[in-house]
Protein backbone atom coordinates (compact mmCIF):
# COMPACT_ATOMS: atom_id res chain seq x y z
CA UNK A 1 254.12 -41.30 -55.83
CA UNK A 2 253.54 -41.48 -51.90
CA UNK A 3 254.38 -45.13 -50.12
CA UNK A 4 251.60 -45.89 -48.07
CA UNK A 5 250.21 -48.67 -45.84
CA UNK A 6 247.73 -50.87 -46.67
CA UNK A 7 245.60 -49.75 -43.67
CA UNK A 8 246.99 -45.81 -44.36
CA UNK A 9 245.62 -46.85 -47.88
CA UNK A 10 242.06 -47.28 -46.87
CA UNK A 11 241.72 -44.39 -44.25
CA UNK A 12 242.90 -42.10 -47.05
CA UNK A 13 240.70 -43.10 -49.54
CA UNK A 14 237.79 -42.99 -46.77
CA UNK A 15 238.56 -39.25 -45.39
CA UNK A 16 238.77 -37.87 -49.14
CA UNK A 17 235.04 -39.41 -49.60
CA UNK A 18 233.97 -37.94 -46.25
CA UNK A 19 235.26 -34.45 -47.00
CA UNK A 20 233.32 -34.61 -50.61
CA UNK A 21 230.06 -36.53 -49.53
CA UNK A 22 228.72 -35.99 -46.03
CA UNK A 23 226.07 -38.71 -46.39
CA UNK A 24 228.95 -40.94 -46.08
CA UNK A 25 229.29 -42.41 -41.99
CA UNK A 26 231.16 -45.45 -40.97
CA UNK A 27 229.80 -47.23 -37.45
CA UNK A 28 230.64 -50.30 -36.18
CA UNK A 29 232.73 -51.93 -32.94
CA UNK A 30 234.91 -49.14 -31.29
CA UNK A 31 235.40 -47.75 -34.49
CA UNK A 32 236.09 -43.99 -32.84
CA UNK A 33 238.92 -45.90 -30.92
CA UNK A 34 240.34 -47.84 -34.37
CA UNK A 35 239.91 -44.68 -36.63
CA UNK A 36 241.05 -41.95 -34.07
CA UNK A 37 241.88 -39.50 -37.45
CA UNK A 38 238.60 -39.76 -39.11
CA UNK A 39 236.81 -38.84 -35.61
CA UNK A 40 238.87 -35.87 -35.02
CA UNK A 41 238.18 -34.59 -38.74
CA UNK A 42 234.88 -35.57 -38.95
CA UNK A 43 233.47 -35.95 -35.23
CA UNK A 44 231.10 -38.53 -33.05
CA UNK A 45 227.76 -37.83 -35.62
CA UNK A 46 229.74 -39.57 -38.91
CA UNK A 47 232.00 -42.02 -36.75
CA UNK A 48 229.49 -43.89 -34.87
CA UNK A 49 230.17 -46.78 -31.89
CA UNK A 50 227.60 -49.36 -31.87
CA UNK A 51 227.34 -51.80 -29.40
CA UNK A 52 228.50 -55.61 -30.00
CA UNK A 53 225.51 -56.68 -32.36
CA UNK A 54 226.69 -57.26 -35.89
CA UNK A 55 223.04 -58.21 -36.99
CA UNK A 56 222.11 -55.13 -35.22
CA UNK A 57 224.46 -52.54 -36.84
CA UNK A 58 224.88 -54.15 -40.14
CA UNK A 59 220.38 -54.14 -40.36
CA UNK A 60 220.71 -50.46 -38.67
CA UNK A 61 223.27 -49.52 -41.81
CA UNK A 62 220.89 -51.48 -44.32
CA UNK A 63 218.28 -49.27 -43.73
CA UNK A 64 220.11 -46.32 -43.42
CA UNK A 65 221.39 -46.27 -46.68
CA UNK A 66 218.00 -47.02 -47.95
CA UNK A 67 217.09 -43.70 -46.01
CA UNK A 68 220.07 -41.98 -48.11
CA UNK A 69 223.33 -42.23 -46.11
CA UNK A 70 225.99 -44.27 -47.56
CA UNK A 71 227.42 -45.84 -44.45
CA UNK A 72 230.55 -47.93 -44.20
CA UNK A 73 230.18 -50.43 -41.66
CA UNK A 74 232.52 -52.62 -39.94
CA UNK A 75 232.29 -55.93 -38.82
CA UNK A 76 235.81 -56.16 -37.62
CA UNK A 77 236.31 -59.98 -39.13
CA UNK A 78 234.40 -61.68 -42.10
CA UNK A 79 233.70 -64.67 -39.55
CA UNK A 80 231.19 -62.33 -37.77
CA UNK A 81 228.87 -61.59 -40.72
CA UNK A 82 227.33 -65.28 -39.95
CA UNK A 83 225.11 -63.28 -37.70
CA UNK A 84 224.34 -60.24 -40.35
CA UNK A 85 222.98 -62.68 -42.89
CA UNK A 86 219.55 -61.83 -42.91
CA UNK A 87 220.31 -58.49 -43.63
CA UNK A 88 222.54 -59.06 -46.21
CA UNK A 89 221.44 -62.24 -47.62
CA UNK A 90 217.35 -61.44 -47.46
CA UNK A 91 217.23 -57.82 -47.80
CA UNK A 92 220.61 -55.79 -49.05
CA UNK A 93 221.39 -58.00 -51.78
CA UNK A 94 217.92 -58.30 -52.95
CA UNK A 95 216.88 -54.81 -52.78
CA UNK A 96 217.22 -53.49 -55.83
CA UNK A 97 215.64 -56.87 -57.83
CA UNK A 98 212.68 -56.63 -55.58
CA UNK A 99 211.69 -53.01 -56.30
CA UNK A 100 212.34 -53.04 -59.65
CA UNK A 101 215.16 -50.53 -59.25
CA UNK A 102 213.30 -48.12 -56.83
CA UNK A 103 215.29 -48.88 -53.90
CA UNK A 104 218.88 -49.06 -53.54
CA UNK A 105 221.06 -49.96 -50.55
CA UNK A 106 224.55 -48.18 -51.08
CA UNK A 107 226.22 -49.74 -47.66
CA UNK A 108 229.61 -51.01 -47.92
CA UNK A 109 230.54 -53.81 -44.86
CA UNK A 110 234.07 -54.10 -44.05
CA UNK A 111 235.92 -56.41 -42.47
CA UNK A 112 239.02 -58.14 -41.65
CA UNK A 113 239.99 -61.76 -43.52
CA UNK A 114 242.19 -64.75 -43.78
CA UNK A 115 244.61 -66.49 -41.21
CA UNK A 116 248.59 -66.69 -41.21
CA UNK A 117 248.79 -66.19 -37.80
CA UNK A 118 247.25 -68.72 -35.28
CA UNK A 119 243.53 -67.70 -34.72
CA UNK A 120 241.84 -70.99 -35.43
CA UNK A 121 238.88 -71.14 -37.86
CA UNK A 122 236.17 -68.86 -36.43
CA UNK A 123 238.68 -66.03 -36.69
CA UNK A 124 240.83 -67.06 -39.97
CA UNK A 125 238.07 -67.49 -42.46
CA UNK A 126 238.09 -65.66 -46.13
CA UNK A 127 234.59 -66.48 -47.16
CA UNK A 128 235.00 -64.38 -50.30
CA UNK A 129 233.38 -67.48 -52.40
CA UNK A 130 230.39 -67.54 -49.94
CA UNK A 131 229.49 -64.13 -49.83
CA UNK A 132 230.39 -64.22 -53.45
CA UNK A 133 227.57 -66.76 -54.18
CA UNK A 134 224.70 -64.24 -53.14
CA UNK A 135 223.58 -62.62 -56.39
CA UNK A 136 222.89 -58.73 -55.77
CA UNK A 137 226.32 -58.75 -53.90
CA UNK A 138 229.94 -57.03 -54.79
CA UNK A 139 232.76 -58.88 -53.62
CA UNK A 140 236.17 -57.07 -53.33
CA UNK A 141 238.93 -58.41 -52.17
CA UNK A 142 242.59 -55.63 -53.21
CA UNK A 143 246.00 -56.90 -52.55
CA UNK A 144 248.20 -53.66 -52.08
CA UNK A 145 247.53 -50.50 -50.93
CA UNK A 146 247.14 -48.92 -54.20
CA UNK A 147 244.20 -51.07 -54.82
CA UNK A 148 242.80 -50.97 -51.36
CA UNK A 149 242.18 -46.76 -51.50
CA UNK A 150 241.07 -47.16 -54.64
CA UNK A 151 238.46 -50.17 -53.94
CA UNK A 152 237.05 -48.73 -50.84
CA UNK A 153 236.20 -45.65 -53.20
CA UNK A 154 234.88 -47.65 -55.27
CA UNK A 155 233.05 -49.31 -53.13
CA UNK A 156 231.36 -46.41 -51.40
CA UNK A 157 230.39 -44.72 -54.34
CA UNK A 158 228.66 -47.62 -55.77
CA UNK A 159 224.91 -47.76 -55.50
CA UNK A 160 224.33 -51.66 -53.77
CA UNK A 161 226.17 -53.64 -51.42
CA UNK A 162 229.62 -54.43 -50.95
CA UNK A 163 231.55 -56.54 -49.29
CA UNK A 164 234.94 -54.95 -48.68
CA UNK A 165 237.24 -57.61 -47.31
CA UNK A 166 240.87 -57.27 -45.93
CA UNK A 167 243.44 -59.89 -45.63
CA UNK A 168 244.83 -59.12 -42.19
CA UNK A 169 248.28 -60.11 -43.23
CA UNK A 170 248.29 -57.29 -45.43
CA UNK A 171 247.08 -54.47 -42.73
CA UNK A 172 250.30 -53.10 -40.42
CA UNK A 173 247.35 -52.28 -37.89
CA UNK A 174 245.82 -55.49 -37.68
CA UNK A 175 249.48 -57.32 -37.41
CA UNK A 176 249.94 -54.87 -34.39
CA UNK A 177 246.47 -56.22 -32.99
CA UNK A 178 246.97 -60.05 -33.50
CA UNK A 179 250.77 -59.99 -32.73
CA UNK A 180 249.55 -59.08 -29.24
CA UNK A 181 248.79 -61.10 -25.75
CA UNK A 182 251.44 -63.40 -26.14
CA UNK A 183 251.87 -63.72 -29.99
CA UNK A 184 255.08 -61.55 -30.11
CA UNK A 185 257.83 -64.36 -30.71
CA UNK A 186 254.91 -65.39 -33.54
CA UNK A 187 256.80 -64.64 -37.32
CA UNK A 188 254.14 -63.74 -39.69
CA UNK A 189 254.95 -64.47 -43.76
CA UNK A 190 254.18 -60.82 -44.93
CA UNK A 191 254.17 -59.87 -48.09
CA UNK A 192 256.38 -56.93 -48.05
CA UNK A 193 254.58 -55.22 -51.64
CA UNK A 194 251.32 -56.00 -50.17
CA UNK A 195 251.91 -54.19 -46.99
CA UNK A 196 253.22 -50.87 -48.31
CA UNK A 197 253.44 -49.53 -51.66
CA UNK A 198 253.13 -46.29 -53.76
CA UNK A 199 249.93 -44.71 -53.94
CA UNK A 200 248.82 -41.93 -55.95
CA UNK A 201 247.76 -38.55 -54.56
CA UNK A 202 244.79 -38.26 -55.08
CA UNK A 203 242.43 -40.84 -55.06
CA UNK A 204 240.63 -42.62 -58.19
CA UNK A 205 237.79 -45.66 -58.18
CA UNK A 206 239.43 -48.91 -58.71
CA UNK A 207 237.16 -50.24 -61.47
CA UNK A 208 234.97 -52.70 -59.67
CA UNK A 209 234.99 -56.10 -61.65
CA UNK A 210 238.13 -55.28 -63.29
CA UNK A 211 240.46 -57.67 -62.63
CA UNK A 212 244.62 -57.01 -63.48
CA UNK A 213 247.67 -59.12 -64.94
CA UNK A 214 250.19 -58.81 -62.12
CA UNK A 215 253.18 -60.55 -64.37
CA UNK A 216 253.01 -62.16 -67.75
CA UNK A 217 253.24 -65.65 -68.81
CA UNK A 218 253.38 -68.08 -71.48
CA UNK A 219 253.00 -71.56 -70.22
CA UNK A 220 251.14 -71.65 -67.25
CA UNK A 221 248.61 -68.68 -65.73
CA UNK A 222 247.81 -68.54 -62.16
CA UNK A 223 244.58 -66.91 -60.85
CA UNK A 224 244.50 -65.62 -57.66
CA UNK A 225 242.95 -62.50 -54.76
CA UNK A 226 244.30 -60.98 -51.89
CA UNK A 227 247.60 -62.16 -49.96
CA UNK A 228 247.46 -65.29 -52.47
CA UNK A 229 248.44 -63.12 -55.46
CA UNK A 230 251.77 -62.28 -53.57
CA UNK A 231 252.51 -66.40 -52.89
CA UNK A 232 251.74 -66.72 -56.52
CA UNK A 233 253.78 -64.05 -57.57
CA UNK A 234 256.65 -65.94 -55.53
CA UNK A 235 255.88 -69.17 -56.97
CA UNK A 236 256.37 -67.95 -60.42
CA UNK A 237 259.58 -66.24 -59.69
CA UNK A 238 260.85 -69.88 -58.65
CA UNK A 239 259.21 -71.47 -61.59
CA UNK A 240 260.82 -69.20 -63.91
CA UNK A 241 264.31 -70.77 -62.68
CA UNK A 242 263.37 -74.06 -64.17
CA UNK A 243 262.16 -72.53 -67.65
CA UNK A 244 258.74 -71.87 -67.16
CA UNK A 245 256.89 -68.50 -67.80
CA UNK A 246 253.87 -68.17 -65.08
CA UNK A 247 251.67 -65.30 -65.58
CA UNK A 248 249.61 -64.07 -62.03
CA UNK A 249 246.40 -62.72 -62.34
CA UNK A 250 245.00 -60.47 -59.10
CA UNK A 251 241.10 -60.66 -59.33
CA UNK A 252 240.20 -58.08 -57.25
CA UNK A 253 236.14 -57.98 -57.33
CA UNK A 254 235.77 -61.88 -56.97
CA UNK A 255 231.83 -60.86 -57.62
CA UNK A 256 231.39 -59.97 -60.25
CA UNK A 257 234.10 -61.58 -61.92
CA UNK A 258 236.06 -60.13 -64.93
CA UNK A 259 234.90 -63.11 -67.08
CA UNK A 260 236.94 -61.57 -70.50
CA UNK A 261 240.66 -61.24 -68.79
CA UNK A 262 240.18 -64.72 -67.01
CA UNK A 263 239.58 -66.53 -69.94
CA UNK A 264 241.55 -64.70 -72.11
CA UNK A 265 244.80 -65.22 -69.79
CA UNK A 266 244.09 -68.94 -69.75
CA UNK A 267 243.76 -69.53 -73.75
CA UNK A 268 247.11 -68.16 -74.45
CA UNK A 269 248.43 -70.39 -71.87
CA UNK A 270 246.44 -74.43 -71.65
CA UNK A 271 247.40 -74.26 -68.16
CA UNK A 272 245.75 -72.94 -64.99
CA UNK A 273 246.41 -72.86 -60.90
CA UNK A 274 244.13 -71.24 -58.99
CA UNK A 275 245.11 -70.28 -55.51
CA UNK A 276 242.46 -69.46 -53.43
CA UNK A 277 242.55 -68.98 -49.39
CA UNK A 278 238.82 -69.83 -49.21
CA UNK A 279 237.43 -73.18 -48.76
CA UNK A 280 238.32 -75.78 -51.95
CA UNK A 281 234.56 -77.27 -52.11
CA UNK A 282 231.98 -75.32 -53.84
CA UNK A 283 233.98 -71.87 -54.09
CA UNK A 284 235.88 -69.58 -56.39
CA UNK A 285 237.99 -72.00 -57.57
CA UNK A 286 235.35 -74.26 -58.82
CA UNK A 287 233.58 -71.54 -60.74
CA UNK A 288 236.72 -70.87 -62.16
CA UNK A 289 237.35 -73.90 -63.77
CA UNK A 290 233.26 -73.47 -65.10
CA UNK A 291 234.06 -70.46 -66.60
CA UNK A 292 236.77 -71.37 -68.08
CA UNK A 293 235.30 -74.87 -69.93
CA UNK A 294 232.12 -73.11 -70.27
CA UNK A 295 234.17 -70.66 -72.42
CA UNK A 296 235.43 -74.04 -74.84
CA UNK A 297 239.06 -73.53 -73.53
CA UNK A 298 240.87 -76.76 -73.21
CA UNK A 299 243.01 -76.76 -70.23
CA UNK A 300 245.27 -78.33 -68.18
CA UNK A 301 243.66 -77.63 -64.22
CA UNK A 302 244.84 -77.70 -60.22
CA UNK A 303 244.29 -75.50 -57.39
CA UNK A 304 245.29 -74.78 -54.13
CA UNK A 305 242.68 -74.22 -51.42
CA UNK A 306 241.95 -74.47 -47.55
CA UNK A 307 240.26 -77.64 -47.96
CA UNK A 308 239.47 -78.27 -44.01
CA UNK A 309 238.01 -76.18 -40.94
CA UNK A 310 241.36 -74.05 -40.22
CA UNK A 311 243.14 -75.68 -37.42
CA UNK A 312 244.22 -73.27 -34.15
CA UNK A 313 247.96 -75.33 -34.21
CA UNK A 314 250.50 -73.05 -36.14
CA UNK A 315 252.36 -76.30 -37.37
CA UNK A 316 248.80 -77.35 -38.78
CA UNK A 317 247.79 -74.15 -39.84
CA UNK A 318 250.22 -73.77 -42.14
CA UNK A 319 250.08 -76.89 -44.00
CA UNK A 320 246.36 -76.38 -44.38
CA UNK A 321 246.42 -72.85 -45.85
CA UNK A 322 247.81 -71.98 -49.20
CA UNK A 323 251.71 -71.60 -49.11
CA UNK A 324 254.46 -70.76 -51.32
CA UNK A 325 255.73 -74.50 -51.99
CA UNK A 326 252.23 -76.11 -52.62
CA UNK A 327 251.88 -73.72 -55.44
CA UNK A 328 255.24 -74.39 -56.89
CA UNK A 329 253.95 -78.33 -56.47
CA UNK A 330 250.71 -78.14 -57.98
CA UNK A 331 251.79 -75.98 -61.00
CA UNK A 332 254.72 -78.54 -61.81
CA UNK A 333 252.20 -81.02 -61.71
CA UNK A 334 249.52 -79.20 -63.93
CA UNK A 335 252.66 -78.45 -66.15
CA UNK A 336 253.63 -82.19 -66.48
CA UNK A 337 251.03 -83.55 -66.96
């Protein structure tokens, strides 16, 4: 198999659907200058610059796709879809209820998530469980490149609206992009499997609410999306050293959630962490834990969560997003108790 980027990743999966499905455009801020490759294949009338109105573009690619295109449309970072929300929240996601079926609005919105790297909170946000919370909504969130072609095909060749979010600290091109005007002494915790990895050659959906056990565990299952799945992954390595085997689970679509593999992992186990770079109060992790007692499962239960408005101060930063050590932490605690 080919090693790709994450970013490589997406563009391939993206210029195999344009050469097979010409309905399919992508528009959005200077996206002829970010996706140079996919304008000289495919030209100015399926890469499309729009000026800097998300609520603008994002309505313009709502009703486009209602009109029969199946538009990808970038809002460069999830912070920014604050000001698409009537679009999505009033009339994308509620489309297809409305009508009965008639209409559908294939559109897939794509943007850039999560901090790591000293943006403050109105450019650091995940969101994931917010977005998440709108029903007639698909949430993806992939973790390596293999799973971030085969989402965004996914993704486009679904027939409603989906939110196709990328953690930045997984994307070589957006690390280029935020490690500039004065961030270059700035050391970024990568995850080094999330960034590259194999991919195959030709690109295949990525089931859409499907989610996938990264390792296997017997005493304690984590549950996690997106860079979080690698500082999981980590955390269980270091667990194992003092006896204990941690299973990771990588969500993937965090709406609609793979209910059946969730609650399955955490049965065999009585134990469950779920790390979650989202906001703690009312969000993933919370439903989580309601799926999982809904389900009758007895458990043992922490999590680990941005829990505050992300501060701009590295030093504070990282103690406020999820990390490594608090994992290891909270899962000795859930263990102990």
């Amino acid at each position: 198999m080919e090693v790709m980027s994450f970013a490589d990743a997406i563009e391939g999966a993206l210029a195999q659907a344009m050469a097979h499905d010409p309905r399919i455009v992508i528009l959005g801020e200077d996206v002829q200058g970010q996706r140079l490759n996919l304008l000289a294949r495919f030209g100015e009338k399926r890469i499309l610059n729009t000026p800097i109105s998300e609520s603008a573009f994002v309505g313009a690619a709502v009703s486009a796709a209602m009109a029969g295109l199946r538009p990808v449309v970038e809002v460069m970072m999830v912070d920014f879809t604050g000001v698409t929300m009537d679009a999505l929240l009033n009339h994308a996601a509620k489309l297809d209820t409305f009508s009965g079926g008639k209409w559908k609005a294939p559109v897939v919105v794509r943007a850039a998530c999560g901090g790591g790297y000293g943006d403050g909170g109105q450019h650091e946000q995940s969101l994931w469980g917010w977005l998440a919370h709108i029903p007639g909504l698909t949430v993806v969130v992939p973790s390596n490149p293999a799973d971030a072609g085969g989402l965004m095909l996914a993704a486009i060749e679904y027939d409603g609206p989906v939110i196709y979010l990328e953690h930045k600290l997984l994307s070589d091109y957006w690390l280029e992009a935020v490690g500039a005007g004065g961030r270059d002494t700035v050391q970024y915790d990568v995850p080094a499997e999330g960034e590259h990895g194999p991919v195959p050659k030709v690109w295949k959906p990525v089931p859409l609410a499907q989610a996938v056990i990264r390792r296997d565990g017997d005493d304690l299952t984590i549950i996690s999306v997106g860079v979080g799945v690698h500082r999981s992954l980590e955390a269980a390595q270091i667990l194992e050293k003092d006896g204990f085997s941690v299973g990771v689970i990588d969500i993937r679509t965090v709406a609609p959630l793979d209910k059946k593999t969730l609650t399955n992992a955490v049965s065999k186990t009585g134990h469950l962490v779920v790390v979650d770079e989202d906001y703690e109060a009312f969000g993933l992790s919370g439903e989580l834990a309601a799926i999982i007692l809904e389900a009758g499962i007895q458990v043992k239960y922490g999590r680990v969560c941005t829990r505050d408005t992300i501060p701009y101060s590295r030093d504070l930063e990282d103690k406020t997003l999820p990390n490594t050590q608090r994992i290891v932490n909270t899962a000795l605690k859930v263990l102990n108790e």
